[in-house]
N, C-alpha and C. Protein backbone atom coordinates (compact mmCIF):
# COMPACT_ATOMS: atom_id res chain seq x y z
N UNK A 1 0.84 -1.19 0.00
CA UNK A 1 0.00 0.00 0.00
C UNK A 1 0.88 1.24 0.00
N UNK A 2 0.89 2.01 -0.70
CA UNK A 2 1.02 3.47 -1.05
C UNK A 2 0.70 4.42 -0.07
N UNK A 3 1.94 5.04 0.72
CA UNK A 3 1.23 6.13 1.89
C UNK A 3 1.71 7.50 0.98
N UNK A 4 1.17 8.30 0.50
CA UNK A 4 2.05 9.88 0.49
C UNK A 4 1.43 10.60 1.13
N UNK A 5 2.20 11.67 1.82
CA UNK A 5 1.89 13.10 2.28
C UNK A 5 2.71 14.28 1.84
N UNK A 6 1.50 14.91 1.80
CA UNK A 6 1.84 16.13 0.88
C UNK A 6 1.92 17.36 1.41
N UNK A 7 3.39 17.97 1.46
CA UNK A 7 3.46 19.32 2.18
C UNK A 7 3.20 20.46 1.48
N UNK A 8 2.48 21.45 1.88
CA UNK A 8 2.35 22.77 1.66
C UNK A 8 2.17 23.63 2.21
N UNK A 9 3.60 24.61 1.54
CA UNK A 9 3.32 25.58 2.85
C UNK A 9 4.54 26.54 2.15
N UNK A 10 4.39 27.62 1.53
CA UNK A 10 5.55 28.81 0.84
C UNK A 10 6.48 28.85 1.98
N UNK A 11 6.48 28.89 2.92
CA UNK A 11 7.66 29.15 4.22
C UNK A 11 8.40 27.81 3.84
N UNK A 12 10.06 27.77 3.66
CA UNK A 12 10.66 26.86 3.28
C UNK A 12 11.29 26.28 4.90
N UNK A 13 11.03 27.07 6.05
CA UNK A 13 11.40 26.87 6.88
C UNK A 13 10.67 25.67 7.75
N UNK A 14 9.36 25.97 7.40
CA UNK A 14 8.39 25.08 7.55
C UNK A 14 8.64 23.95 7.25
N UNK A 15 8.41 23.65 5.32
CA UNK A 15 8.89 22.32 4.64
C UNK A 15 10.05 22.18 5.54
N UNK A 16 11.36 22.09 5.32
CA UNK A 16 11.68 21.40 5.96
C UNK A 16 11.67 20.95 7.33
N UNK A 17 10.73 21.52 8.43
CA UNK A 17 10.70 20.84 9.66
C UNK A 17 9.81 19.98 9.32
N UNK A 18 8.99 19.85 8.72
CA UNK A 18 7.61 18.81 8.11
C UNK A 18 8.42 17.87 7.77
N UNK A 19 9.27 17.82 6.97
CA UNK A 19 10.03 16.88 5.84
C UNK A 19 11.06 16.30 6.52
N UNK A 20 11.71 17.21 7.81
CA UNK A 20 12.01 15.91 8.56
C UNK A 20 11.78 15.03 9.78
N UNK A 21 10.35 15.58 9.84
CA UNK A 21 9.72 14.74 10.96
C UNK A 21 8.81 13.88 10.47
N UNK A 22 8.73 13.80 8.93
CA UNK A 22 8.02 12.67 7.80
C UNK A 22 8.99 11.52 7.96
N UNK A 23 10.53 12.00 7.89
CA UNK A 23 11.09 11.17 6.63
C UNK A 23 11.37 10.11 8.30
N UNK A 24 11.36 10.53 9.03
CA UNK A 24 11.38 8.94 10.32
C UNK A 24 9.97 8.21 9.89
N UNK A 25 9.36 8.28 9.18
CA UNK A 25 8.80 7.19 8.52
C UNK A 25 9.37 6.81 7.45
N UNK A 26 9.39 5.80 7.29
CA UNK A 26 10.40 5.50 6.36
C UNK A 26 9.62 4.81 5.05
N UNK A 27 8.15 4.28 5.35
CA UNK A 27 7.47 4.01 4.01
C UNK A 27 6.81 4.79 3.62
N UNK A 28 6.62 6.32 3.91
CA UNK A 28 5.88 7.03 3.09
C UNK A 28 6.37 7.83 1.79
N UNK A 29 5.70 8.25 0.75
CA UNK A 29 6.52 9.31 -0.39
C UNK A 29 5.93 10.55 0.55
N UNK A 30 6.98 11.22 0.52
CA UNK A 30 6.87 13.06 0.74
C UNK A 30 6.87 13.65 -0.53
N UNK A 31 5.57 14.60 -0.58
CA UNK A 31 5.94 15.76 -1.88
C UNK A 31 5.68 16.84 -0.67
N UNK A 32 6.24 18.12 -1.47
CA UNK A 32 6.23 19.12 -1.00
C UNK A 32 5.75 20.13 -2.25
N UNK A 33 5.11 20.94 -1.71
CA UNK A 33 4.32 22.17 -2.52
C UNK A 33 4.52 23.69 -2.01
N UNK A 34 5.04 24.65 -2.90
CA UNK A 34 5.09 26.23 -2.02
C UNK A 34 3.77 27.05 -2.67
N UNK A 35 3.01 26.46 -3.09
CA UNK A 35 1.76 27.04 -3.77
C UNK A 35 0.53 26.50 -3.69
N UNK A 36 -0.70 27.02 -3.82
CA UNK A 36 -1.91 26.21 -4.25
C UNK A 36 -1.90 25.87 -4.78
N UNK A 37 -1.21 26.12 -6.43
CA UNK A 37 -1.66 25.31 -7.53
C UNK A 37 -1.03 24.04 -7.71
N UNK A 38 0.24 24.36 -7.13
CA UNK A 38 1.68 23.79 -7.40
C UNK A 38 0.75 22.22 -6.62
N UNK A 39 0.20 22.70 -5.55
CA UNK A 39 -0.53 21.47 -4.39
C UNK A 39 -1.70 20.98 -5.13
N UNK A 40 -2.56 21.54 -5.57
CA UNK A 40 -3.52 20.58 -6.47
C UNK A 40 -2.78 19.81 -7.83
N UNK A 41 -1.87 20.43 -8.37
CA UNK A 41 -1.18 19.31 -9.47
C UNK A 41 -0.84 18.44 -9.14
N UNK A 42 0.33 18.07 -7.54
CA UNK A 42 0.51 17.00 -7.32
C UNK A 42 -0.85 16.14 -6.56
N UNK A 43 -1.56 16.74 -5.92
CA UNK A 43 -2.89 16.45 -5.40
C UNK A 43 -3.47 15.68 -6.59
N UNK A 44 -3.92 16.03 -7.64
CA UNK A 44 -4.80 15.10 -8.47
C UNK A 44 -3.73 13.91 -8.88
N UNK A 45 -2.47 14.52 -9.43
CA UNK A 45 -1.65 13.17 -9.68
C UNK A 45 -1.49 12.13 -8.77
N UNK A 46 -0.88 12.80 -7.57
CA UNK A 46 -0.61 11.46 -6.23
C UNK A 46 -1.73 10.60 -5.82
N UNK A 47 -3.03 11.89 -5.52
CA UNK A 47 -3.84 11.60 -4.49
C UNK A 47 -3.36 11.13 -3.26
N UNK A 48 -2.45 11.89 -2.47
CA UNK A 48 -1.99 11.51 -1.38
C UNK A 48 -2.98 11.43 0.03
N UNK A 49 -2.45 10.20 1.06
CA UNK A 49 -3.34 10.04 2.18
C UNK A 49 -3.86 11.06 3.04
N UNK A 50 -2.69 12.19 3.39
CA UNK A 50 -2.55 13.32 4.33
C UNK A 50 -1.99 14.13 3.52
N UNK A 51 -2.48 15.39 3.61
CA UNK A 51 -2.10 16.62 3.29
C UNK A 51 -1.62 17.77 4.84
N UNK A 52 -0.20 18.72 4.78
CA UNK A 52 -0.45 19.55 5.60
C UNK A 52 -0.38 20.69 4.69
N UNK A 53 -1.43 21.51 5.11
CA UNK A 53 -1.49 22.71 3.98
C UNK A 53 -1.60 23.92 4.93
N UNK A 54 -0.53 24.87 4.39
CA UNK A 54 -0.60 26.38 4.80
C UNK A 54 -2.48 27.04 4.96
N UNK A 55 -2.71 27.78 5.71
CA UNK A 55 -3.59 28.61 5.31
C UNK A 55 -3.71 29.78 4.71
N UNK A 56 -2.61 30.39 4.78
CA UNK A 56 -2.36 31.30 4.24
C UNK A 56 -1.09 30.97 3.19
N UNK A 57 -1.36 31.80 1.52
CA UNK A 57 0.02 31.12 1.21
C UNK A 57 -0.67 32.43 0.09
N UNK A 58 0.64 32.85 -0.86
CA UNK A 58 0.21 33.82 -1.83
C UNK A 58 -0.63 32.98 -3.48
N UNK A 59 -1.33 33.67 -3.80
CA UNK A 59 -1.94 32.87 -5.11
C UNK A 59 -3.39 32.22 -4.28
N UNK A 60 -3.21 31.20 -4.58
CA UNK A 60 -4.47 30.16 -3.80
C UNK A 60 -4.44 29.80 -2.68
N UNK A 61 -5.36 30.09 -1.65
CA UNK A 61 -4.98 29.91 -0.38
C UNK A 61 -4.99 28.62 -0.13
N UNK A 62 -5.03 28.17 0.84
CA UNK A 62 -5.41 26.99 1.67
C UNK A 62 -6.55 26.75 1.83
N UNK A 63 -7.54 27.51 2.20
CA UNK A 63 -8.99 27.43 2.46
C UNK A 63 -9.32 26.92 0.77
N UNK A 64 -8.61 27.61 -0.49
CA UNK A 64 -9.26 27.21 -1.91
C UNK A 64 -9.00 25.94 -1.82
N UNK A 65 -7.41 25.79 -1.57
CA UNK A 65 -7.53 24.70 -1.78
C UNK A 65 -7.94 22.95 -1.34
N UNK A 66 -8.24 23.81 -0.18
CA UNK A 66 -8.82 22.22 0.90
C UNK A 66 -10.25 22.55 -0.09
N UNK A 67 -11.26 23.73 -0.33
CA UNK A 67 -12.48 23.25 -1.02
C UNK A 67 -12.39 22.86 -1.82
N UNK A 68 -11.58 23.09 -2.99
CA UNK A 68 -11.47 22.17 -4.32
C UNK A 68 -10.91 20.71 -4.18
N UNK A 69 -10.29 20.08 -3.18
CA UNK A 69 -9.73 18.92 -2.69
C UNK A 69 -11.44 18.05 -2.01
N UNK A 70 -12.19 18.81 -1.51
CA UNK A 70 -12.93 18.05 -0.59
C UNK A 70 -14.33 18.12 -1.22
N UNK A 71 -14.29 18.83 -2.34
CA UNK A 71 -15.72 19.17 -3.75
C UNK A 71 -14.86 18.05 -4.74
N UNK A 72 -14.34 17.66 -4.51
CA UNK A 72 -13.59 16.53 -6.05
C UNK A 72 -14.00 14.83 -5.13
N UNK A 73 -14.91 14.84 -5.80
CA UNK A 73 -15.18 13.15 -5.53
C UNK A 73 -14.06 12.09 -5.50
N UNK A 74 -13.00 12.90 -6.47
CA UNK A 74 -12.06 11.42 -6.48
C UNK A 74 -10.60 11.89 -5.72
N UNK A 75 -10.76 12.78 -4.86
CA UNK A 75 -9.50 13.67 -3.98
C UNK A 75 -10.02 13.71 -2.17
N UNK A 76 -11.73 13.81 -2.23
CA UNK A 76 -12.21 14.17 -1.12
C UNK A 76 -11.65 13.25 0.29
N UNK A 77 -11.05 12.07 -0.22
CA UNK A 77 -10.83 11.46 0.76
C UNK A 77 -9.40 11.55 1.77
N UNK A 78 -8.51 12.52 0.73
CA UNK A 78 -7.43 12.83 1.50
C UNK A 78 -7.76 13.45 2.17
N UNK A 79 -6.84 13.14 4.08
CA UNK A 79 -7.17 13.99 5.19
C UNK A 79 -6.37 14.76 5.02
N UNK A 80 -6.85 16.20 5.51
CA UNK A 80 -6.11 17.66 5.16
C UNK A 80 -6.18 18.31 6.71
N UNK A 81 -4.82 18.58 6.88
CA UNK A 81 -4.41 19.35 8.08
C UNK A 81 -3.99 20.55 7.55
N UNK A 82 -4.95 21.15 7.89
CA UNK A 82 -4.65 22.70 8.15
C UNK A 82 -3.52 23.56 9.17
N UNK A 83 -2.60 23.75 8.26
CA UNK A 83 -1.76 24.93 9.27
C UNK A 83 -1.87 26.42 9.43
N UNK A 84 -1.95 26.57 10.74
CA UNK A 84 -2.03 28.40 11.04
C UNK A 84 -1.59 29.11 11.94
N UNK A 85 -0.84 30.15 11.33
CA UNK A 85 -0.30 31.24 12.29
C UNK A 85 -0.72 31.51 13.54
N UNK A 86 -2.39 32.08 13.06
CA UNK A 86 -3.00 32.80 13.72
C UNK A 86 -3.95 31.86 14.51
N UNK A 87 -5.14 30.92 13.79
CA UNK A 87 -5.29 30.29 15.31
C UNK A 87 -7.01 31.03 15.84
N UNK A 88 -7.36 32.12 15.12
CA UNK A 88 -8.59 33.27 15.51
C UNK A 88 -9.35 32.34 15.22
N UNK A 89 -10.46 32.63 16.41
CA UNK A 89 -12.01 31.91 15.84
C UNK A 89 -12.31 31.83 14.96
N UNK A 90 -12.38 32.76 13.93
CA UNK A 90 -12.96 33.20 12.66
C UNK A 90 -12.56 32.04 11.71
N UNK A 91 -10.89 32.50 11.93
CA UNK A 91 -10.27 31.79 11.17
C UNK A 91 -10.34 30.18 11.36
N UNK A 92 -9.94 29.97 12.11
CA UNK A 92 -10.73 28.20 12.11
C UNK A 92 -11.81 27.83 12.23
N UNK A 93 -13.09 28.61 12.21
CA UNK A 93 -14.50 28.48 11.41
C UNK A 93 -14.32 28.39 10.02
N UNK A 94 -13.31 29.11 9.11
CA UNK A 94 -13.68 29.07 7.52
C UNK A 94 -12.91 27.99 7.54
N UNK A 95 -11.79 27.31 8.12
CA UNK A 95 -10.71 25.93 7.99
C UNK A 95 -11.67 24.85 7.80
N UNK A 96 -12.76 24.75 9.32
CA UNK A 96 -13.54 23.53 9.32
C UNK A 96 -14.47 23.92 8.12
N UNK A 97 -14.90 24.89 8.03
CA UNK A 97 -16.22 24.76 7.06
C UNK A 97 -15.83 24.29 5.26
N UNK A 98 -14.27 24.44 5.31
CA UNK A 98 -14.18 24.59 3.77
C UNK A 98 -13.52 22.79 3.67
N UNK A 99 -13.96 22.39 4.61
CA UNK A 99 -13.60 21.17 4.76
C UNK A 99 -12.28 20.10 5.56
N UNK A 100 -11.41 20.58 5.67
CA UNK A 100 -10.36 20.44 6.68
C UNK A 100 -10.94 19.48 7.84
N UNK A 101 -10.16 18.56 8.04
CA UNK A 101 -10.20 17.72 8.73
C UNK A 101 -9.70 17.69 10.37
N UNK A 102 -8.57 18.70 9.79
CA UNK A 102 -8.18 19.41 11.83
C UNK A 102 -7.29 20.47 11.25
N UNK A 103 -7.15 21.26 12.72
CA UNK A 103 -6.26 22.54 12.48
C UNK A 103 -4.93 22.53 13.53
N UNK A 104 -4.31 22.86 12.77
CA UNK A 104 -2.64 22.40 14.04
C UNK A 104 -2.29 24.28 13.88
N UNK A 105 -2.33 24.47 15.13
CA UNK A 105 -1.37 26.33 15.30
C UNK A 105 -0.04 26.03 15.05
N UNK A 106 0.31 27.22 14.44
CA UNK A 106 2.33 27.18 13.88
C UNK A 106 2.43 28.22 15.75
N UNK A 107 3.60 28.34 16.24
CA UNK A 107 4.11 26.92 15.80
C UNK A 107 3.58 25.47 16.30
N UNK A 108 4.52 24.57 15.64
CA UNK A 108 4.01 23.04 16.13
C UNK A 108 5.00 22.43 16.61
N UNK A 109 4.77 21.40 17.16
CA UNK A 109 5.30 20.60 18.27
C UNK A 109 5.94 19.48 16.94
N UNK A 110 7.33 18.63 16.71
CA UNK A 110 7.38 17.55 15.99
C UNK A 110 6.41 16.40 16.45
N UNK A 111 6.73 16.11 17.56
CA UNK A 111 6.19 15.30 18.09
C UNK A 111 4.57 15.09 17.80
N UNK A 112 3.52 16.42 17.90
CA UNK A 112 2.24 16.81 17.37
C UNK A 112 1.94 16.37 15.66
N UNK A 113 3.21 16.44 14.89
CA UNK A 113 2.87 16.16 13.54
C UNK A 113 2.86 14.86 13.56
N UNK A 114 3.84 14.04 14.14
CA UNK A 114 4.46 12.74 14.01
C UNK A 114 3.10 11.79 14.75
N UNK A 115 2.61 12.26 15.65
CA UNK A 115 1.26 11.61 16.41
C UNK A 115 0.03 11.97 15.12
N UNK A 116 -0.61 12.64 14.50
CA UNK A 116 -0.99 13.14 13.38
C UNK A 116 -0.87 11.88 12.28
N UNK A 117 0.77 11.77 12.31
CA UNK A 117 0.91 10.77 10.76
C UNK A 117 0.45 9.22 11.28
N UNK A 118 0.65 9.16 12.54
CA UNK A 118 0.29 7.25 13.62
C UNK A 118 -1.09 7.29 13.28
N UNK A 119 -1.67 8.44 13.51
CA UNK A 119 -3.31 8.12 13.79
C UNK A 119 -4.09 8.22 12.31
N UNK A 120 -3.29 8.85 11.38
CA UNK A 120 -3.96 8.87 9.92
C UNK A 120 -3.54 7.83 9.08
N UNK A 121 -2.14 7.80 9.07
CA UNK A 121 -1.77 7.02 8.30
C UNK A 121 -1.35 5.27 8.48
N UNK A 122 -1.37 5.49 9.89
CA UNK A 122 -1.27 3.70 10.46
C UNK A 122 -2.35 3.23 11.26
N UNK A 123 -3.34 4.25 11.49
CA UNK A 123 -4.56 4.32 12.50
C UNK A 123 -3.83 3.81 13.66
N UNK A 124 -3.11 4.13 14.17
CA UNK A 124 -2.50 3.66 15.55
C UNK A 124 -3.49 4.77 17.04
């Protein structure tokens, strides 16, 4: 079975703390994305298990793109973690509503992502 997770997030500082608290798994593919669009291209190609996606990012946000991920019958099933700065009510009302599956505040804990990948991707 095929695990990928798919990072996105324009902060390169980010990707790589994501990318190396992925790669101690050792059977999953990592892509990484610094854009919306850049994230739905590999999104329809991979169809990866888990997504962590910026909420804010320039071009297509995060919020577009978790709705166009979770309105696509044949994408809806990837779980999408929402990342955010900020964390405001508001703002994680439009996260859950546009479909997002959970919201993790930046910063994050490794340990918080790595518990994240047990419970999605190994159901542990």
């Amino acid at each position: 079975m095929s695990r990928k997770i798919l990072i996105v997030d324009d902060d390169i500082t980010i990707q790589r703390l994501l990318e190396f608290v992925l790669r101690k798994f050792s059977d999953v593919d990592i892509f990484i994305a610094s854009d919306g669009d850049m994230a739905l291209d590999i999104i329809r190609r991979e169809k990866p298990n888990l997504i962590f996606l910026d909420f804010m990012m320039p071009g297509k946000s995060g919020i577009e793109v978790c709705r166009e991920v979770k309105n696509d019958p044949e994408l809806k099933t990837s779980y999408i973690v929402m990342l955010t700065a900020k964390g405001e009510e508001a703002e994680v009302k439009a996260m859950l509503e546009s479909g997002a599956d959970k919201y993790v505040p930046k910063p994050f804990s490794p340990s918080e992502i790595a518990e994240i990948v047990r419970k999605i991707i190994y159901k542990e």
